[in-house]
C-alpha atoms as a PDB file:
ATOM      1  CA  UNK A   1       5.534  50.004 -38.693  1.00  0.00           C
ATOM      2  CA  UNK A   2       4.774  49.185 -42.135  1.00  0.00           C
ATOM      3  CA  UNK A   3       7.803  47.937 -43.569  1.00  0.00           C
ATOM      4  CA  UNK A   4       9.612  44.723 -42.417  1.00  0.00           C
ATOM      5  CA  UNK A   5      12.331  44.637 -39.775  1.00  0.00           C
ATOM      6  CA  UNK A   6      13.852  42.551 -37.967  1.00  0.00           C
ATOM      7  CA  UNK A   7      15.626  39.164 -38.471  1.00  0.00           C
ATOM      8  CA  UNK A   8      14.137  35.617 -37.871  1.00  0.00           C
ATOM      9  CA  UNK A   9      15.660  32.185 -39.024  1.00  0.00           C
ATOM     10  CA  UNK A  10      13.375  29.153 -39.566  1.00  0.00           C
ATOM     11  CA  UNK A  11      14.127  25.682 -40.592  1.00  0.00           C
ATOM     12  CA  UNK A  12      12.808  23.990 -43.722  1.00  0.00           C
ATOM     13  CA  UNK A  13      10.411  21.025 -43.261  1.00  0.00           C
ATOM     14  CA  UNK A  14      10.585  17.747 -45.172  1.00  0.00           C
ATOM     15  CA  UNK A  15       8.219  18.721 -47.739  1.00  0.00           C
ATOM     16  CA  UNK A  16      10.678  21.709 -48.519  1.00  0.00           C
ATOM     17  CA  UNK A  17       8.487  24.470 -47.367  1.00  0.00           C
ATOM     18  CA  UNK A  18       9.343  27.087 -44.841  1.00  0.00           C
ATOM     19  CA  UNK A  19       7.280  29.624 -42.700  1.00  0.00           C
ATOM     20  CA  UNK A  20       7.520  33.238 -43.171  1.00  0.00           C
ATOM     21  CA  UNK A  21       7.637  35.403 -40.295  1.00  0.00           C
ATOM     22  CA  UNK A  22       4.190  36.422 -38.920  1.00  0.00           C
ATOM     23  CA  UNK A  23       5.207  40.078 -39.164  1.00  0.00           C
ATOM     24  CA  UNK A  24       6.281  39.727 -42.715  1.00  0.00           C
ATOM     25  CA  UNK A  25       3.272  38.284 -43.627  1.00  0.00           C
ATOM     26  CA  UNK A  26       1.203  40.726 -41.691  1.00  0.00           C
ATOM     27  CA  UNK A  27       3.130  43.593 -43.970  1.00  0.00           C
ATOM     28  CA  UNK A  28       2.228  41.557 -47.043  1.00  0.00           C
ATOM     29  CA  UNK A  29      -1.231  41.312 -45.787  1.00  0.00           C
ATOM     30  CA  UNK A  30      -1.617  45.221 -45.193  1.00  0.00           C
ATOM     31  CA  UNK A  31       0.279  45.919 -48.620  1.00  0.00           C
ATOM     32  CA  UNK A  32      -2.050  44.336 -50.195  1.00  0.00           C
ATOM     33  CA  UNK A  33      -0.082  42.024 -51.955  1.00  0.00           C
ATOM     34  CA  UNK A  34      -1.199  38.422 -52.749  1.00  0.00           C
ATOM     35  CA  UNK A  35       1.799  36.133 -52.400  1.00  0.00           C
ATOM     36  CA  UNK A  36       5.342  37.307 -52.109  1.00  0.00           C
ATOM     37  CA  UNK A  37       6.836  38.636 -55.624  1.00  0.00           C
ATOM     38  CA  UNK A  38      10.792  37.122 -54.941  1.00  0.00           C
ATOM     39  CA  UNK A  39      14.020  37.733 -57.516  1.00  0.00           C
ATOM     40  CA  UNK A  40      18.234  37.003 -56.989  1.00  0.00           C
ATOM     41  CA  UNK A  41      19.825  39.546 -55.202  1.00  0.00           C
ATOM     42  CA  UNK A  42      21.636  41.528 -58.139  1.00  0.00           C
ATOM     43  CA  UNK A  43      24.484  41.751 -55.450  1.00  0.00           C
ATOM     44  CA  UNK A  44      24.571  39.057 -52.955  1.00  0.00           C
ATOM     45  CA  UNK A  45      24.044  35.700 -52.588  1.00  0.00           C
ATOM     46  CA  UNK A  46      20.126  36.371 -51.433  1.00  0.00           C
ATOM     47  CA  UNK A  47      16.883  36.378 -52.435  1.00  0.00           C
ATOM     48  CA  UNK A  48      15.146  40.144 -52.270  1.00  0.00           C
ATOM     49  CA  UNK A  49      11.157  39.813 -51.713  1.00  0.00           C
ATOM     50  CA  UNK A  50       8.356  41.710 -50.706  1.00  0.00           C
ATOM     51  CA  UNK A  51       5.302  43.192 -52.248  1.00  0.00           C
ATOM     52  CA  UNK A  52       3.711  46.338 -53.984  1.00  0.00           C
ATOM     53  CA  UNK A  53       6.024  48.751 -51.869  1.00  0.00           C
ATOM     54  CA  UNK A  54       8.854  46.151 -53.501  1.00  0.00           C
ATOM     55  CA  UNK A  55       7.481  46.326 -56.807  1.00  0.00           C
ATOM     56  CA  UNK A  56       7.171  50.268 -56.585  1.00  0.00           C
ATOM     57  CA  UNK A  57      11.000  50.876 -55.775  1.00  0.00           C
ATOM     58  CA  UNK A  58      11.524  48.729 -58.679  1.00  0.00           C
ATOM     59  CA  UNK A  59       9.589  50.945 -61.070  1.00  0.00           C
ATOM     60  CA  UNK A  60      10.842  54.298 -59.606  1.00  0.00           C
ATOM     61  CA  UNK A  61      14.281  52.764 -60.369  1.00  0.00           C
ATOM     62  CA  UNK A  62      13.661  51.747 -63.530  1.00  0.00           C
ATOM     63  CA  UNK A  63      12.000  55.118 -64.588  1.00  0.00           C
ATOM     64  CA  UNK A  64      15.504  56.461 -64.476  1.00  0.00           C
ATOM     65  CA  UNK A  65      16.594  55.140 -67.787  1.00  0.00           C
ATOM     66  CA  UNK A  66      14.718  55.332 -70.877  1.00  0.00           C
ATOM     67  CA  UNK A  67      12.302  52.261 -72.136  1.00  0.00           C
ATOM     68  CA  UNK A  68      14.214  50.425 -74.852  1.00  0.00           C
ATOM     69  CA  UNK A  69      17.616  51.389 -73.743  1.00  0.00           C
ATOM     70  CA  UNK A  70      20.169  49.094 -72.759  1.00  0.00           C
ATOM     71  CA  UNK A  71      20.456  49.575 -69.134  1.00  0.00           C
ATOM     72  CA  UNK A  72      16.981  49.757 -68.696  1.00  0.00           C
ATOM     73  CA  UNK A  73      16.394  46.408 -70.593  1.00  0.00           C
ATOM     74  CA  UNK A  74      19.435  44.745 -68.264  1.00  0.00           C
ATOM     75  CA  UNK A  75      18.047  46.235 -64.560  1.00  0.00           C
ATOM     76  CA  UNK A  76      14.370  44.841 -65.997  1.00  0.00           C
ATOM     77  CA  UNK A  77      15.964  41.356 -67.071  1.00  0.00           C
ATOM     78  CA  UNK A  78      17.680  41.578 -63.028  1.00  0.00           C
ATOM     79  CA  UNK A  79      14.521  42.534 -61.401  1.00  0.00           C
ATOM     80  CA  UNK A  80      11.554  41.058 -63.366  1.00  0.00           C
ATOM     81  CA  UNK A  81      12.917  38.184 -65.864  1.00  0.00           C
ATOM     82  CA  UNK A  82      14.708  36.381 -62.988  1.00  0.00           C
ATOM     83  CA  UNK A  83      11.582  36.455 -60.999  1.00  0.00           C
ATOM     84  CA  UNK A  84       9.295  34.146 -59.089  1.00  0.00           C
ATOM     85  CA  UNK A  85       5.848  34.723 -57.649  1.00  0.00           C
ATOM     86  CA  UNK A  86       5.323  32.438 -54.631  1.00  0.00           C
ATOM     87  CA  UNK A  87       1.984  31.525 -52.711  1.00  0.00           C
ATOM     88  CA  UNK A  88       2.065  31.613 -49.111  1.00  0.00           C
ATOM     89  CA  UNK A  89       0.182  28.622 -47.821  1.00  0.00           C
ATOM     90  CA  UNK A  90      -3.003  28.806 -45.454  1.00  0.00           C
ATOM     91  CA  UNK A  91       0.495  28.022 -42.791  1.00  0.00           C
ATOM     92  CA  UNK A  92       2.152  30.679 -43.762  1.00  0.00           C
ATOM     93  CA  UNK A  93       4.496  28.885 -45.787  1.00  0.00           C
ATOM     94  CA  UNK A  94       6.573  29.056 -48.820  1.00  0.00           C
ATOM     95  CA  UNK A  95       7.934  26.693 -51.070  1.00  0.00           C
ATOM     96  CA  UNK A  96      11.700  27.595 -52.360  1.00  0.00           C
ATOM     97  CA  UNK A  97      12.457  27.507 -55.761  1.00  0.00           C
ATOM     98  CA  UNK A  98      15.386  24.843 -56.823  1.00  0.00           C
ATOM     99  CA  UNK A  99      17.090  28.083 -58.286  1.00  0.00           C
ATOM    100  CA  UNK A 100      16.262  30.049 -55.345  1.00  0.00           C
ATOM    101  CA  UNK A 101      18.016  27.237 -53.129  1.00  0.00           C
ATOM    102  CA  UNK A 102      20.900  26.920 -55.543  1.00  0.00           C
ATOM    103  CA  UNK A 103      21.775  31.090 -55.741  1.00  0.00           C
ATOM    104  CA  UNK A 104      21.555  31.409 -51.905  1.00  0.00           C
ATOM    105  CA  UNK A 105      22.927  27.986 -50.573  1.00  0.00           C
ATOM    106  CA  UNK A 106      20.031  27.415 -48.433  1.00  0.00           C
ATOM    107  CA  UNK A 107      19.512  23.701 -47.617  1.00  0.00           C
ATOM    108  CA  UNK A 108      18.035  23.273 -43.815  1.00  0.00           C
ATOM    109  CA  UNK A 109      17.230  26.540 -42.714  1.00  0.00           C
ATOM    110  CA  UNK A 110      16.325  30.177 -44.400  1.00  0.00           C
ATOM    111  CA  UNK A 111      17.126  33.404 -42.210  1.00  0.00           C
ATOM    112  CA  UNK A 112      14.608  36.140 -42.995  1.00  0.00           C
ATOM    113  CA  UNK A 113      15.744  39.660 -42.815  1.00  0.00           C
ATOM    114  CA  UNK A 114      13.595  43.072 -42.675  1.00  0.00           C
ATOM    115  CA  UNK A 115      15.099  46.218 -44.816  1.00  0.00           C
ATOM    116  CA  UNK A 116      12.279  47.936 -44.655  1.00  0.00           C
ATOM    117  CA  UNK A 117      10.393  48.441 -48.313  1.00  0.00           C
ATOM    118  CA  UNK A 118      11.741  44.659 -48.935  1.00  0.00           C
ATOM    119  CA  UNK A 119      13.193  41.688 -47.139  1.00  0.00           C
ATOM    120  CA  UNK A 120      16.043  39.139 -48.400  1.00  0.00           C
ATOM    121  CA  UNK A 121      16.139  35.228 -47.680  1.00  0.00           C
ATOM    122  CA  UNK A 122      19.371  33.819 -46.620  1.00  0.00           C
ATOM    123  CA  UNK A 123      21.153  30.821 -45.807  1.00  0.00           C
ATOM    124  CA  UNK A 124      21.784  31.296 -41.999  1.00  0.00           C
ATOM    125  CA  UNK A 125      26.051  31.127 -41.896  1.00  0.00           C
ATOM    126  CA  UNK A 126      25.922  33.064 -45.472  1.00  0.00           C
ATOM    127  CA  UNK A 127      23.692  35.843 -43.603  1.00  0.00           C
ATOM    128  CA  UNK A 128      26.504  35.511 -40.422  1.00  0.00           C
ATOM    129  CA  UNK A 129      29.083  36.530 -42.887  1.00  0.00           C
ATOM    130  CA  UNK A 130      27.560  39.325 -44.596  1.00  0.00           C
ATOM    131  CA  UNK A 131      26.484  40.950 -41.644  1.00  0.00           C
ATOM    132  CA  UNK A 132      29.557  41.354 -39.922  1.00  0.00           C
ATOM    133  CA  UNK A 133      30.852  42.703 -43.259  1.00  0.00           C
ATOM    134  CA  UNK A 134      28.063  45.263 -43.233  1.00  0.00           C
ATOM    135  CA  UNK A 135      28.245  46.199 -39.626  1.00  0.00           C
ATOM    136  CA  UNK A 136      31.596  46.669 -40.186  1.00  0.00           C
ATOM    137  CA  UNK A 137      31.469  48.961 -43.047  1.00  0.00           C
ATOM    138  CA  UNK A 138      28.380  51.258 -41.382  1.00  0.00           C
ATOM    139  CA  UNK A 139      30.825  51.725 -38.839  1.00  0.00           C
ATOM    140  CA  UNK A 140      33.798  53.129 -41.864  1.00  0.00           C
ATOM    141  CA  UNK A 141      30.895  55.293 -43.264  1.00  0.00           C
ATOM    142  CA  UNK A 142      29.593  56.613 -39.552  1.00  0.00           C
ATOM    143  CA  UNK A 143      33.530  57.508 -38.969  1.00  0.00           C
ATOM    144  CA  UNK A 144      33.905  59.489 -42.115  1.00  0.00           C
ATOM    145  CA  UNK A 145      33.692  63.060 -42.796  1.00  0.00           C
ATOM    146  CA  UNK A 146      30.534  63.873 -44.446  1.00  0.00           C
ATOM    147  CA  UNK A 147      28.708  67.171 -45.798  1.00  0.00           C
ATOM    148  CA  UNK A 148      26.635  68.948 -43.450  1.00  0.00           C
ATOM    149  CA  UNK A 149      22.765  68.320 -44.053  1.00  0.00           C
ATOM    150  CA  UNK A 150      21.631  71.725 -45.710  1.00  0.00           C
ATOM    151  CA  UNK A 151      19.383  73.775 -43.986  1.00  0.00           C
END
């Protein structure tokens, strides 16, 4: 697998620091990223991160709109200008951001959780919330009629 998955939830030590799952990191490692490239969630209270495959879905997205215009200088203010760059200790650890903490919530423990190109940070009972909300609207969108694949 070369994308993250799964969900892990980890508690933040005195210092403020907090480990990153060893599969996550092992992704990092084999995407050849350096660090973990982090930004606000432009729709939920998270924290999207990851690495080069990250940074690619962000460039195929913003090669949709033309350089200069509008939307593509708002999605590039979103993605890049609200951005951190964090080290990952010789621990595996990572040191939250006081805006990072203050957009998600977070204050004792951080749930990590895999979608695959990226991963998002949470605060644990945030995550608890959302997910039920998404389970429960995968299930509406499984139930409804949709167009046959073509052939």
């Amino acid at each position: 697998m070369n994308g993250f998955v799964s969900r892990v939830t980890n508690r933040i030590d005195r210092k403020g620091r907090v480990s990153v799952p060893a599969p996550f990191r092992q992704v990092l490692s084999r995407d050849g990223f350096e660090g973990l490239y982090c930004y606000p969630s432009i729709d939920m209270e998270a924290v999207d991160c990851g690495g080069n495959l990250l940074l690619a879905e962000i460039e195929r997205n913003l090669a949709r709109y033309t350089p200069f215009s509008e939307d593509h200088d708002l999605l590039s203010t979103a993605f890049y200008g609200s951005s951190v760059h964090l080290s990952i200790d010789s621990e595996g650890r990572i040191g939250l951001t006081p805006a990072l903490l203050e957009i998600t919530g977070i204050a004792n423990e951080v749930t990590f959780v895999g979608q695959g190109y990226k991963f998002q940070i949470w605060e644990p009972q945030r995550f608890a919330a959302y997910e039920l909300a998404a389970r429960e609207r995968a299930r509406a969108l499984r139930r409804s009629p949709r167009p046959e694949a073509a052939s």
